[in-house]
N, C-alpha and C. Protein backbone atom coordinates (compact mmCIF):
# COMPACT_ATOMS: atom_id res chain seq x y z
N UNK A 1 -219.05 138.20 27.43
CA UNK A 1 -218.87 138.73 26.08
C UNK A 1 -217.71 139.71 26.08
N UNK A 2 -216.92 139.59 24.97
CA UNK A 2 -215.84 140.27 25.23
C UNK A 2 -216.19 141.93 24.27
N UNK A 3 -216.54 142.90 24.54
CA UNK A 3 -216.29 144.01 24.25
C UNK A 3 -215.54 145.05 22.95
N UNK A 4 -214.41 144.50 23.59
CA UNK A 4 -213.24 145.29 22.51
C UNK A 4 -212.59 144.39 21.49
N UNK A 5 -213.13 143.04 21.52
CA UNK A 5 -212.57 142.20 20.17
C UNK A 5 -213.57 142.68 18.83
N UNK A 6 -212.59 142.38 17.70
CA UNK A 6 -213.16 143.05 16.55
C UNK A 6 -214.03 141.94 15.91
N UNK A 7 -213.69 140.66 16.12
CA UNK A 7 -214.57 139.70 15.41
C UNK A 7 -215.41 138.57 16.29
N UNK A 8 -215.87 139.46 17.76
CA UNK A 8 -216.45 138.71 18.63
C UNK A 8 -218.22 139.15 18.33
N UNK A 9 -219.11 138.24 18.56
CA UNK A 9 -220.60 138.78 18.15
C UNK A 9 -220.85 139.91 19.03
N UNK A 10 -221.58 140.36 18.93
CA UNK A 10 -222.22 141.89 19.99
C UNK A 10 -223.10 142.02 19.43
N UNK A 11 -224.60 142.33 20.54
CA UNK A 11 -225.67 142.83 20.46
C UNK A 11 -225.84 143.92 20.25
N UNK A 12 -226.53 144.74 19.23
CA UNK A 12 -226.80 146.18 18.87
C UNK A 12 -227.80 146.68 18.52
N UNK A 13 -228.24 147.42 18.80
CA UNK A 13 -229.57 148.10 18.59
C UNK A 13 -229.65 148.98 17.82
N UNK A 14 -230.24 149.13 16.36
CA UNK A 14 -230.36 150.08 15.56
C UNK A 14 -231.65 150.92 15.62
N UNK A 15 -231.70 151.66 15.25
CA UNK A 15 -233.11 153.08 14.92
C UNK A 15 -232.97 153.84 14.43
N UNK A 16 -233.93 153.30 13.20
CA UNK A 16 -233.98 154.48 11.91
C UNK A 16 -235.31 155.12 12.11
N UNK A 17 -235.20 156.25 12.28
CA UNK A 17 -236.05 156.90 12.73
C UNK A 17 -236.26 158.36 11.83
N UNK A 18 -237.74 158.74 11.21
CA UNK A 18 -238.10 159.59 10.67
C UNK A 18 -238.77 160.78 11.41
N UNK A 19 -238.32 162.25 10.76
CA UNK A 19 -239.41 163.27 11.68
C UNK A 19 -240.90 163.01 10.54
N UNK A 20 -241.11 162.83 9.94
CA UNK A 20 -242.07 162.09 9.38
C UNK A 20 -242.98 160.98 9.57
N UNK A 21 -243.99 160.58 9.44
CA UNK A 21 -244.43 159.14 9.54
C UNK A 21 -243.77 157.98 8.16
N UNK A 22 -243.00 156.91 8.83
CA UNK A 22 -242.70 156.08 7.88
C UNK A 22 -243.98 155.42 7.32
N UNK A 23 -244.14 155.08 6.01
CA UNK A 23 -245.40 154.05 5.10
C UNK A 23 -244.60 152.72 6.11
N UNK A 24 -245.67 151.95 5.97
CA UNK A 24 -246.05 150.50 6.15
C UNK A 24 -244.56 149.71 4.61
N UNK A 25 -245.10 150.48 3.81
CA UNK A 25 -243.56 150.02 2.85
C UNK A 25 -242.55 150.34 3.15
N UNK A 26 -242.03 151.49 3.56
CA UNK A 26 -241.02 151.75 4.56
C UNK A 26 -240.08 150.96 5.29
N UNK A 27 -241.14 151.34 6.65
CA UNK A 27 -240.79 149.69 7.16
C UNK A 27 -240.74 148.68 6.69
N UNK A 28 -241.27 148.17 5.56
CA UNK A 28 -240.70 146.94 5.00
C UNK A 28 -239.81 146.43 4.68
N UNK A 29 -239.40 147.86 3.72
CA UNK A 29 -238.07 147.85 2.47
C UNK A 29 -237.21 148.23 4.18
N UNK A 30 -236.76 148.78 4.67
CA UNK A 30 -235.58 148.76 5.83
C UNK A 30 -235.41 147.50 6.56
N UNK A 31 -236.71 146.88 6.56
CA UNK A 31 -236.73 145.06 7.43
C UNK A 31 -236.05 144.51 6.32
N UNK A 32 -236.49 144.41 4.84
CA UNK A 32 -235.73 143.20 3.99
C UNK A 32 -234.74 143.83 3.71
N UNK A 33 -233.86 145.25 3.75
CA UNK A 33 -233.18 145.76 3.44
C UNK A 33 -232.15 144.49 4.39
N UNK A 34 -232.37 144.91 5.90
CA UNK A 34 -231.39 144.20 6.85
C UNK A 34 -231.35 143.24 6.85
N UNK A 35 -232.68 142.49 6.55
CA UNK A 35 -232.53 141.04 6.47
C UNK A 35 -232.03 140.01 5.47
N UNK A 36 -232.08 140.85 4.54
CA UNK A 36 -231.11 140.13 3.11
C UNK A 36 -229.35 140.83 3.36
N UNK A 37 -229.33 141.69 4.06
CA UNK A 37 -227.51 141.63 4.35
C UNK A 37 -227.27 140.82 5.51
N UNK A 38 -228.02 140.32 5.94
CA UNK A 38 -227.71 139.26 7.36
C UNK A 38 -228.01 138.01 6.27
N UNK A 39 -228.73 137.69 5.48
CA UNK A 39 -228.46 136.68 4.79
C UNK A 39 -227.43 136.51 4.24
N UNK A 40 -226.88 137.48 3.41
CA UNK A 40 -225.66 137.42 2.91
C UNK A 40 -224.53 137.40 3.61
N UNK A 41 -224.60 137.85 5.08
CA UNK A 41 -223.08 137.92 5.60
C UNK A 41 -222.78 137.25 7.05
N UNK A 42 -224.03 135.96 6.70
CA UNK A 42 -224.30 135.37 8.22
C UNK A 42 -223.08 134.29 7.75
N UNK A 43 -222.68 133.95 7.31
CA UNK A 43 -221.60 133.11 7.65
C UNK A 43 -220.16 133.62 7.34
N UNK A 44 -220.26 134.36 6.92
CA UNK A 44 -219.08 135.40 6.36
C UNK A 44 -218.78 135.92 7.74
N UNK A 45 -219.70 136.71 8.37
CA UNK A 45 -219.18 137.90 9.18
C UNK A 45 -219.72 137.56 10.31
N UNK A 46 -220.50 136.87 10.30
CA UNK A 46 -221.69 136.27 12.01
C UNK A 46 -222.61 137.26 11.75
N UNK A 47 -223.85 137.79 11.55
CA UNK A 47 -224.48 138.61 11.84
C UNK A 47 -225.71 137.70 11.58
N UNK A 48 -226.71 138.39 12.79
CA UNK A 48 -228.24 137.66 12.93
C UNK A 48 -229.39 138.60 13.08
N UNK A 49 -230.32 139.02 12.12
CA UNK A 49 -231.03 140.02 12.88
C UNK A 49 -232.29 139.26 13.62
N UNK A 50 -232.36 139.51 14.92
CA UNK A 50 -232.70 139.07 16.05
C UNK A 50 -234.14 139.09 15.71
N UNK A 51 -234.52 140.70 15.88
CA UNK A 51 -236.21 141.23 15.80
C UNK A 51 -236.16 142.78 14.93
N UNK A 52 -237.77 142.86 14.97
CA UNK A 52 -237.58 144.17 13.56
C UNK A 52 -239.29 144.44 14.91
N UNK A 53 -238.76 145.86 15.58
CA UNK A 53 -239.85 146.69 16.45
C UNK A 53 -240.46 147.77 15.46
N UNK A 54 -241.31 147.70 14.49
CA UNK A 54 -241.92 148.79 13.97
C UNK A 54 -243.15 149.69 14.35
N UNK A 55 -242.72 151.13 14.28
CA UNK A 55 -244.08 152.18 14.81
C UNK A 55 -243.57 153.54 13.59
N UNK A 56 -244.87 153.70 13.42
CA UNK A 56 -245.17 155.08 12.62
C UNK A 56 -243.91 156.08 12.42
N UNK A 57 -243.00 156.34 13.73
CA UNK A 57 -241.84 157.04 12.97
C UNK A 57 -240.36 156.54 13.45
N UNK A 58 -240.33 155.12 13.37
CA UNK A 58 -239.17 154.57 13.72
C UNK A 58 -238.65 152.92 13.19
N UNK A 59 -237.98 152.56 13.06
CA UNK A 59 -237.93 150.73 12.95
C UNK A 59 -237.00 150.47 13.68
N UNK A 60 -236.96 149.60 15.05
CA UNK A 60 -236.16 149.37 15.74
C UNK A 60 -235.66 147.84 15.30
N UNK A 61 -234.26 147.70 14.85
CA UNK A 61 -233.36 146.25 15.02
C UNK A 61 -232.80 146.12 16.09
N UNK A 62 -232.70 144.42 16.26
CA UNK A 62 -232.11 144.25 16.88
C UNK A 62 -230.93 143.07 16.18
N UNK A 63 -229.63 142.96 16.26
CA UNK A 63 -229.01 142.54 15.56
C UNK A 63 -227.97 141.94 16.67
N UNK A 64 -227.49 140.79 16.03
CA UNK A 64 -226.33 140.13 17.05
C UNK A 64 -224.79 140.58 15.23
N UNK A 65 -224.18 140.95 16.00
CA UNK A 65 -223.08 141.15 14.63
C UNK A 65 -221.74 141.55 15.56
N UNK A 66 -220.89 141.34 14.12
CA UNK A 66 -219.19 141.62 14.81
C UNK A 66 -219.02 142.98 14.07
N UNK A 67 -217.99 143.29 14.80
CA UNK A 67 -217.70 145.12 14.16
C UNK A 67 -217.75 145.53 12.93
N UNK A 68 -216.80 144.17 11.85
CA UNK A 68 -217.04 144.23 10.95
C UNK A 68 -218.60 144.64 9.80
N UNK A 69 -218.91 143.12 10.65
CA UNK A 69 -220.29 143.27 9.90
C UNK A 69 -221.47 144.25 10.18
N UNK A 70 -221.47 145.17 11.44
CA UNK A 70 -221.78 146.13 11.71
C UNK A 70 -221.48 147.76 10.81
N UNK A 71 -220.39 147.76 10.44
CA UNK A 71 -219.65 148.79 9.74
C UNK A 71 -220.44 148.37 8.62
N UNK A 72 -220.09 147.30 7.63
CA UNK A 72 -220.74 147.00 6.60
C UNK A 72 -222.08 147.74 6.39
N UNK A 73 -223.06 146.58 7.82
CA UNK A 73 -224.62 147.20 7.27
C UNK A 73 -224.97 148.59 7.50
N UNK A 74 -224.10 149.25 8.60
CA UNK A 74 -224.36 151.03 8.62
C UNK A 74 -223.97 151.44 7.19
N UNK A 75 -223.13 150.70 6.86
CA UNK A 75 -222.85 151.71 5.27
C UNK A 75 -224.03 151.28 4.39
N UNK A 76 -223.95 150.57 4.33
CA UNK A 76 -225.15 150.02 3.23
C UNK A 76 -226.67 150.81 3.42
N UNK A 77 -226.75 151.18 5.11
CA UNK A 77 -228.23 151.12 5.13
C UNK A 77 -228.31 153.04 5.11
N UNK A 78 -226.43 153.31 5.38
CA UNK A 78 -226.38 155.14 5.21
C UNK A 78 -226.81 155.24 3.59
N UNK A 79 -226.48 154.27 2.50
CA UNK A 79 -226.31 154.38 1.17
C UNK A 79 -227.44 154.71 0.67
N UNK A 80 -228.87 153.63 1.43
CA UNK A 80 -229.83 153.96 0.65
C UNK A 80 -231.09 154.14 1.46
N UNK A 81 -230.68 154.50 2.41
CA UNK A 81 -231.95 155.20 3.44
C UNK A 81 -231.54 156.76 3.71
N UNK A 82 -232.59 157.31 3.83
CA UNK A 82 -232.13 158.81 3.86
C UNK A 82 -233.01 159.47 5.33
N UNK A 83 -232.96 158.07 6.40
CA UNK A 83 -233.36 158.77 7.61
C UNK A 83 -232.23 158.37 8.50
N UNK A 84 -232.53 158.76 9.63
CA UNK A 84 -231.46 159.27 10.83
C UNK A 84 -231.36 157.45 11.53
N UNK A 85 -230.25 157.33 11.23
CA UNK A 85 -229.75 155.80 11.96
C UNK A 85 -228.76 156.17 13.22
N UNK A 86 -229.39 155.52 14.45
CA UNK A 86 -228.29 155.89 15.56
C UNK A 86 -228.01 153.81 16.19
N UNK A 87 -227.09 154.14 16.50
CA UNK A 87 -226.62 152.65 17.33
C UNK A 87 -226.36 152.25 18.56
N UNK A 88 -226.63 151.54 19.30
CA UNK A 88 -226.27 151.71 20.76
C UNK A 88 -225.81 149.80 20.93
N UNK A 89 -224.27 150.05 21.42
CA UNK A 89 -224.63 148.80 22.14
C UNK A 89 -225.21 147.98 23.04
N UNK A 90 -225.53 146.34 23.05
CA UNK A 90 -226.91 146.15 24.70
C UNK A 90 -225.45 145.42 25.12
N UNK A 91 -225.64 145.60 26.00
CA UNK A 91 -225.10 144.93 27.32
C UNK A 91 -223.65 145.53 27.64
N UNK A 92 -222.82 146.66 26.56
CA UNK A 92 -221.76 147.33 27.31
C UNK A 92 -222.08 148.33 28.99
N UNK A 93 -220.67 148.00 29.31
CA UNK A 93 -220.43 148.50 30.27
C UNK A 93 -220.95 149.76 30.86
């Protein structure tokens, strides 16, 4: 997998994570949140969301996406979620 290309897929790991307990709706609305912009931008941009890990104060994605479409869904999901999103890439160096 190449790394530093801008429109190559890459595995990423998102977590939105509350000091709060998230509702069961919560987690929902953040799962269809991601999963209707991977609908919309899976052939556009490549993006796949893999799996959706949910617990009481976190929702872990897992997403295959290109930089682009990565940038995209952080903005979208900074726009209308108002908890703490961090990103990590899987398999860099």
């Amino acid at each position: 997998m190449a790394y530093g290309r801008l429109n190559e897929p890459v595995h990423w790991d998102i977590n939105v994570s509350s000091r709060q307990k998230l509702t069961q709706a919560s987690r929902d609305f953040i799962v269809e949140l991601v999963s209707e912009e991977a609908r919309k931008a899976i052939s556009s941009h490549g993006f796949i969301l893999h799996d959706a890990i949910e617990s009481t104060h976190y929702c872990r994605l897992l997403v295959e996406a290109t930089r682009p479409a990565l940038a995209e869904l952080l903005r979208m999901m900074r726009d209308n979620l108002p908890h703490r999103i961090t990103v990590a890439q899987l398999g860099s160096p």
